[in-house]
Protein backbone atom coordinates (compact mmCIF):
# COMPACT_ATOMS: atom_id res chain seq x y z
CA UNK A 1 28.83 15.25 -54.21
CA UNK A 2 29.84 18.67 -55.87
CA UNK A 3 27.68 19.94 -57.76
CA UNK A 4 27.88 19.78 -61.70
CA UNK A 5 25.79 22.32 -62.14
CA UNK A 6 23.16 24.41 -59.88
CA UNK A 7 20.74 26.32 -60.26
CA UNK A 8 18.38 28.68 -57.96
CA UNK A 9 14.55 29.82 -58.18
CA UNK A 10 13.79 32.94 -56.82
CA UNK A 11 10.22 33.32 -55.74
CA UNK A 12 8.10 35.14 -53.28
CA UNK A 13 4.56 33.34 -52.15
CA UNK A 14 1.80 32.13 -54.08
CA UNK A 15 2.97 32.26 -57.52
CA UNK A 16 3.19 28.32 -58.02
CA UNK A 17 6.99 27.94 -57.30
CA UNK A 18 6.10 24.70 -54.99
CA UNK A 19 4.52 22.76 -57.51
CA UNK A 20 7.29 23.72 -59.90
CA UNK A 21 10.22 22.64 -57.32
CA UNK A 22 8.26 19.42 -56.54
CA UNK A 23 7.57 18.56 -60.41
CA UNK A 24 11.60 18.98 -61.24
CA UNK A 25 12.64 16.42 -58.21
CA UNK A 26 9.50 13.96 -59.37
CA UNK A 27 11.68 13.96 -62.78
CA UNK A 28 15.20 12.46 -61.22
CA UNK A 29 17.41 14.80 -62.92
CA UNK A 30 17.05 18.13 -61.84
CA UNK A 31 17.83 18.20 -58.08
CA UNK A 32 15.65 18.61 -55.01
CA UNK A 33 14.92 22.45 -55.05
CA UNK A 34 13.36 23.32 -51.52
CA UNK A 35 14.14 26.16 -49.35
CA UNK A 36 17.40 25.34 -48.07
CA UNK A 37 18.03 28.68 -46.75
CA UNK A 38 14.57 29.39 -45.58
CA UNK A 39 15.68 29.97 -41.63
CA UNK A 40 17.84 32.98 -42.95
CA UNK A 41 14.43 34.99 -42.53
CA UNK A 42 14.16 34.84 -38.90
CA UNK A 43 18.12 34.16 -38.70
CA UNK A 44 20.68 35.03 -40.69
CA UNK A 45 23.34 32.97 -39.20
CA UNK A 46 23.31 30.17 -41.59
CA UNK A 47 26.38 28.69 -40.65
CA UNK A 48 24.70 28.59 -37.01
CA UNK A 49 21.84 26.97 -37.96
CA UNK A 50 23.24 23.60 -40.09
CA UNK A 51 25.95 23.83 -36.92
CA UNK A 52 28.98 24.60 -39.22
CA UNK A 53 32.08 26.11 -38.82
CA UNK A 54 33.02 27.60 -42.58
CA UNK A 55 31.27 27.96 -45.97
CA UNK A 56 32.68 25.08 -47.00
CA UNK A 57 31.32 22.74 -44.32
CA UNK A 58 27.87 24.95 -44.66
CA UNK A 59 28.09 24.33 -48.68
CA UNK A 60 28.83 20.58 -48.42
CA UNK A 61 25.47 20.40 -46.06
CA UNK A 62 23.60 21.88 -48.71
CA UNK A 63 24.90 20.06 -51.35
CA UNK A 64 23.94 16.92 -49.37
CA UNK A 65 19.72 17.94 -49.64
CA UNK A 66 19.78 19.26 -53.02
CA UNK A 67 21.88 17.41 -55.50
CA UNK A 68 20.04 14.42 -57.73
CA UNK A 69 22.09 11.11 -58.73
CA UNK A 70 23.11 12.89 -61.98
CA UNK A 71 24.81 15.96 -60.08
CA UNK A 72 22.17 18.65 -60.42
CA UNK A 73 21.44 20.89 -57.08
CA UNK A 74 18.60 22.60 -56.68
CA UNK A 75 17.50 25.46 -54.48
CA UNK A 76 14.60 28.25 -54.28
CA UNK A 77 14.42 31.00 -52.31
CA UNK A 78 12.85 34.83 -51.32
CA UNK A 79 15.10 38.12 -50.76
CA UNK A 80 13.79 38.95 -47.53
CA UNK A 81 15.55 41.96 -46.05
CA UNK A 82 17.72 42.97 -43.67
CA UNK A 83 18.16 39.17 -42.90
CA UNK A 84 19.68 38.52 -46.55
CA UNK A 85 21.94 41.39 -46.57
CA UNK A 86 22.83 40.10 -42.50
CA UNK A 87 23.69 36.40 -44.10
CA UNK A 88 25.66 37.54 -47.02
CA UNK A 89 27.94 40.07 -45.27
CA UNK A 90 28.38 37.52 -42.41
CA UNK A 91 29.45 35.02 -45.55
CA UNK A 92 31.57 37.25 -46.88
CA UNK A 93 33.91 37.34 -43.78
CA UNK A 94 34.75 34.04 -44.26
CA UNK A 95 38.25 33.22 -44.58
CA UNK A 96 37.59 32.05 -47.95
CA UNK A 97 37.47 35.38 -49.36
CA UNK A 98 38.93 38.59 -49.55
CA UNK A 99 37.67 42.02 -48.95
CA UNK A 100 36.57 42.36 -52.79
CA UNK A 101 34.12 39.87 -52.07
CA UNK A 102 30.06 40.31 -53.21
CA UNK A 103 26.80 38.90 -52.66
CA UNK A 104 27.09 36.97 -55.93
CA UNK A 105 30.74 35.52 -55.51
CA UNK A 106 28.99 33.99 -52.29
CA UNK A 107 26.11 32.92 -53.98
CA UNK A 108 28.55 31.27 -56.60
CA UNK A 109 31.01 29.81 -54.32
CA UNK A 110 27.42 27.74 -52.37
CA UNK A 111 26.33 27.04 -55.68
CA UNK A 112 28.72 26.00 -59.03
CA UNK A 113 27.78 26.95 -61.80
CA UNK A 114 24.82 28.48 -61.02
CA UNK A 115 21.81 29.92 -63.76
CA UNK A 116 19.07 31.94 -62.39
CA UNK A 117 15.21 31.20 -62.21
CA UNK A 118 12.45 34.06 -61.75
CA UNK A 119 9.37 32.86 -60.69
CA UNK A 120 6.16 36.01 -60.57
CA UNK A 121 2.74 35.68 -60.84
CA UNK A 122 0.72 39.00 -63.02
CA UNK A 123 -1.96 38.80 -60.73
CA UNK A 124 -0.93 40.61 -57.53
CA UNK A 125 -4.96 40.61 -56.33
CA UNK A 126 -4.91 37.26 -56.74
CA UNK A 127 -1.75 35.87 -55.05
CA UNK A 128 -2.48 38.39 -51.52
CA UNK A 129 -5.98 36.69 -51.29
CA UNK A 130 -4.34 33.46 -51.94
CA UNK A 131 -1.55 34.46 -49.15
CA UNK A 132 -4.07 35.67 -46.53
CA UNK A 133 -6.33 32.55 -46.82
CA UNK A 134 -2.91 30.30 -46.55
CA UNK A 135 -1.66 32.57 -43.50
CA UNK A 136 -5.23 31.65 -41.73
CA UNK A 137 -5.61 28.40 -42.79
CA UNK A 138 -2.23 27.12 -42.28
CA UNK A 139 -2.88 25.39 -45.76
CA UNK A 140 0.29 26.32 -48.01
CA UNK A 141 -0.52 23.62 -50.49
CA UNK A 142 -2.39 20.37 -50.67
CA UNK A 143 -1.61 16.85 -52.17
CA UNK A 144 -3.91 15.91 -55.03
CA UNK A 145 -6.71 13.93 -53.36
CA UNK A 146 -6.07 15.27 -49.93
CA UNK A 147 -8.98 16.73 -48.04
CA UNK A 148 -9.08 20.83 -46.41
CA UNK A 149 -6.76 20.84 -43.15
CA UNK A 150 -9.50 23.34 -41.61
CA UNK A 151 -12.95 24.51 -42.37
CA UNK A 152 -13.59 27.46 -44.65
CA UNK A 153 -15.30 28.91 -40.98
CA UNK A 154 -11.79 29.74 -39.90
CA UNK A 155 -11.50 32.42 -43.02
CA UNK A 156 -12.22 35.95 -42.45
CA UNK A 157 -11.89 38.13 -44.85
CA UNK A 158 -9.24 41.85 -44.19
CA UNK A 159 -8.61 44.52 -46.27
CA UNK A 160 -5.84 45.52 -44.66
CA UNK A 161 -4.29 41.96 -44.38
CA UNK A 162 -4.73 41.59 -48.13
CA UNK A 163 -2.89 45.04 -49.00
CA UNK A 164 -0.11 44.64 -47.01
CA UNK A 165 0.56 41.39 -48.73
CA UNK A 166 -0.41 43.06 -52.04
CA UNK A 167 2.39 45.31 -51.27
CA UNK A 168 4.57 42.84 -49.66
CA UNK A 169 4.98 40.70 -52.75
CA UNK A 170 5.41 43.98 -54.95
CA UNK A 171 8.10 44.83 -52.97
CA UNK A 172 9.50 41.30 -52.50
CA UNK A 173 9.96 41.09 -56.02
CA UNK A 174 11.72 44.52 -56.56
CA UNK A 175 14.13 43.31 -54.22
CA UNK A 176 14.88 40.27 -56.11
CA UNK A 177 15.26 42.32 -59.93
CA UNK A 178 17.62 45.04 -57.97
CA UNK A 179 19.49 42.29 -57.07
CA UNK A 180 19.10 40.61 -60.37
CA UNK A 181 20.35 44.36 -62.12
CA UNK A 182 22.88 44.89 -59.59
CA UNK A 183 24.80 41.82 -61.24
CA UNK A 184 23.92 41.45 -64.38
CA UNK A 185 21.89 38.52 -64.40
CA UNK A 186 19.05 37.40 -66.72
CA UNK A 187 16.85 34.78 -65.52
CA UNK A 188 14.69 32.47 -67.26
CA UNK A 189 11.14 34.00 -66.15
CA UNK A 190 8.34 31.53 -65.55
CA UNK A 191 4.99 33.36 -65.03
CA UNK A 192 2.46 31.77 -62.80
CA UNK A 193 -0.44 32.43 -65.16
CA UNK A 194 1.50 30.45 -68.20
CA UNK A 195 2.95 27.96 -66.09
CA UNK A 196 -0.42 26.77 -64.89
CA UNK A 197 -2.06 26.99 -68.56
CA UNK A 198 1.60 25.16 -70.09
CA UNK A 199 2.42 22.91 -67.39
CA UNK A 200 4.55 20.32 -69.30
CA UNK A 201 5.90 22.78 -72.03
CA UNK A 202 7.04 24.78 -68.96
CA UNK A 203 8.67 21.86 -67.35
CA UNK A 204 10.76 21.01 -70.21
CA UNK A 205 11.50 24.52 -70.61
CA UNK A 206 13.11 24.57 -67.48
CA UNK A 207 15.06 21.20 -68.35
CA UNK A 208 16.68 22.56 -71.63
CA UNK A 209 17.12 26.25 -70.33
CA UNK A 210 19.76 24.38 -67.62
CA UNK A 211 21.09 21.97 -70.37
CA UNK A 212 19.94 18.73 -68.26
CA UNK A 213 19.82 16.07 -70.56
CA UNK A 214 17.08 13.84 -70.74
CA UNK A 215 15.11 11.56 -73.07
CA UNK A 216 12.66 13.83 -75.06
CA UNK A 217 10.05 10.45 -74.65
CA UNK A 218 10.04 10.92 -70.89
CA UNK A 219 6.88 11.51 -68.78
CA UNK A 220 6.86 14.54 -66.82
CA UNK A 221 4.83 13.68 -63.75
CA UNK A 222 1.46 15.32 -63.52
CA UNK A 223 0.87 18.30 -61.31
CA UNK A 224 1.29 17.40 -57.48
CA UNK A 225 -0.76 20.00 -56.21
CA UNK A 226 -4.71 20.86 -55.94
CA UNK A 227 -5.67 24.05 -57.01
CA UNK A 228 -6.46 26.11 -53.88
CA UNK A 229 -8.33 29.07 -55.25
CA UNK A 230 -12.13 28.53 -55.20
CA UNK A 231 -15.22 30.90 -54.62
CA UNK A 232 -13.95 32.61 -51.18
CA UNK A 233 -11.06 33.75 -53.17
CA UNK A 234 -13.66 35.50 -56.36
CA UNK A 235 -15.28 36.87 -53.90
CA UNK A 236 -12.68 37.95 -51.68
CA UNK A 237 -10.51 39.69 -55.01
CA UNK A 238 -13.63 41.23 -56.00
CA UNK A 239 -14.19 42.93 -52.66
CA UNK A 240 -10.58 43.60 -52.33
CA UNK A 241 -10.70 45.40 -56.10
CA UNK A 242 -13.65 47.28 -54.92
CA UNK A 243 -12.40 48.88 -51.65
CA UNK A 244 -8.93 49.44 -52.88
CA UNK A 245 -10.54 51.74 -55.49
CA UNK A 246 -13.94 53.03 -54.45
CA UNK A 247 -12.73 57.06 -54.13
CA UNK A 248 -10.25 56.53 -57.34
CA UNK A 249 -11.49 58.59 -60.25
CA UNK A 250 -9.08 56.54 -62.72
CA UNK A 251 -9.49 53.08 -62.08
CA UNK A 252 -6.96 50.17 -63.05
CA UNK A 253 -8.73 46.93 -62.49
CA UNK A 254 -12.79 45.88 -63.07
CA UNK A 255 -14.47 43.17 -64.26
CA UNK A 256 -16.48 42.42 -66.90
CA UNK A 257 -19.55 42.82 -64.51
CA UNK A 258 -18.50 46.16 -63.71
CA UNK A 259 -18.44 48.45 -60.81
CA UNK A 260 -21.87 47.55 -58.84
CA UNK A 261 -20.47 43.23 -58.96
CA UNK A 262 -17.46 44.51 -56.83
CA UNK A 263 -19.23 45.82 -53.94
CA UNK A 264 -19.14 43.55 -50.73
């Protein structure tokens, strides 16, 4: 089915863009956003990897896992580098283009129609502890009801772990406005931080920003996902705010405890 419209959410970890993909499928109408491109990160040839021969056979695959009944695809994904640069410039040799080609005529051609969806979290403390306890526990998310995957035991605490994902995501996201600026695109932006304290106005944000119609009566499913921070993760950003800024004489972050609460 070709898509009547598409649309893409650009993310980088921990800033709640799983529970938003999962609550737009639960509706019906507004595709099945996953990360269709995810194995791009570790290998850029996409057409290799769904075993296709052009862009159009590769498009027509993804078409196939993202598109609801009503013609709506859905997609979300990082700008990890090289390997994006790697996957668009091996796109662009296709023999459906020219040598005028760019990144965004590809990214137009996969997707018709496509409008834009920023997903960042204010936080940055807050989503690298959430990252670092994920990369240890293996624990990405977790169904409402569902019990821990592994014991808390398994959780050590690193400052250096934490920064470079503090860092990481920074950067992550800096990739994804350049490429934003670079052609002219302005997003809808959904902030973590509002999207968990607005869940259903944000949901039917998202439904009229992309013009999906859709009885105004209709239930929007309740959040799929537990909440994974708990008291590991205080005490972990409170550590992590201490050490980052122990020899700084202007400090950015504290809380209301002050100084002495953030030691470890």
């Amino acid at each position: 089915m070709i898509p009547e419209k598409s649309y893409t959410i650009w993310m980088t970890q921990r800033n709640g863009s799983t529970l938003l993909c999962k609550t737009l499928e639960l509706t019906g109408i507004a595709g099945k956003p996953e990360e269709w491109l995810l194995d791009y990160y570790d290998n850029p040839d996409l057409a290799g990897i769904y075993h296709c021969s052009s862009i159009t056979e590769l498009r027509e695959r993804l078409w196939e896992k993202g598109v609801s009944d009503n013609g709506i695809f859905g997609i979300k994904t990082g700008l990890v580098q090289p390997a994006f640069s790697i996957m668009m410039n091996t796109l662009k040799n296709d023999s459906e283009f020219n040598g005028n080609t760019t990144e965004i005529d590809v990214w137009n051609y996969l997707f018709p129609h496509c409008q834009h969806i920023f997903m960042t979290r204010r936080n940055k403390v807050r989503l690298a502890v959430s990252w670092w306890k994920a990369v240890q526990s293996n624990e990405f998310q977790r169904k409402k009801g569902d019990k821990k995957k592994t014991d808390d035991s398994v959780l050590q605490y690193n400052f250096d772990a934490i920064k470079h994902l503090f860092v990481e995501s920074s950067m992550r996201e800096a990739g994804i406005q350049e490429f934003f600026s670079r052609y002219h695109i302005i997003p809808l932006t959904i902030v973590y931080e509002d999207f968990i304290n607005d869940f259903e106005n944000t949901i039917r944000n998202v439904l009229a920003y992309l013009h999906i119609a859709y009885d105004r009566s209709m239930k929007i499913p309740a959040p799929y996902y537990e909440k994974m921070a708990d008291d590991i993760s205080e005490q972990w950003c409170k550590r992590f705010i201490y050490e980052l800024q122990k020899d700084w004489r202007y400090k950015g972050y504290m809380n209301q405890e002050g100084t002495d609460s953030l030691r470890k």
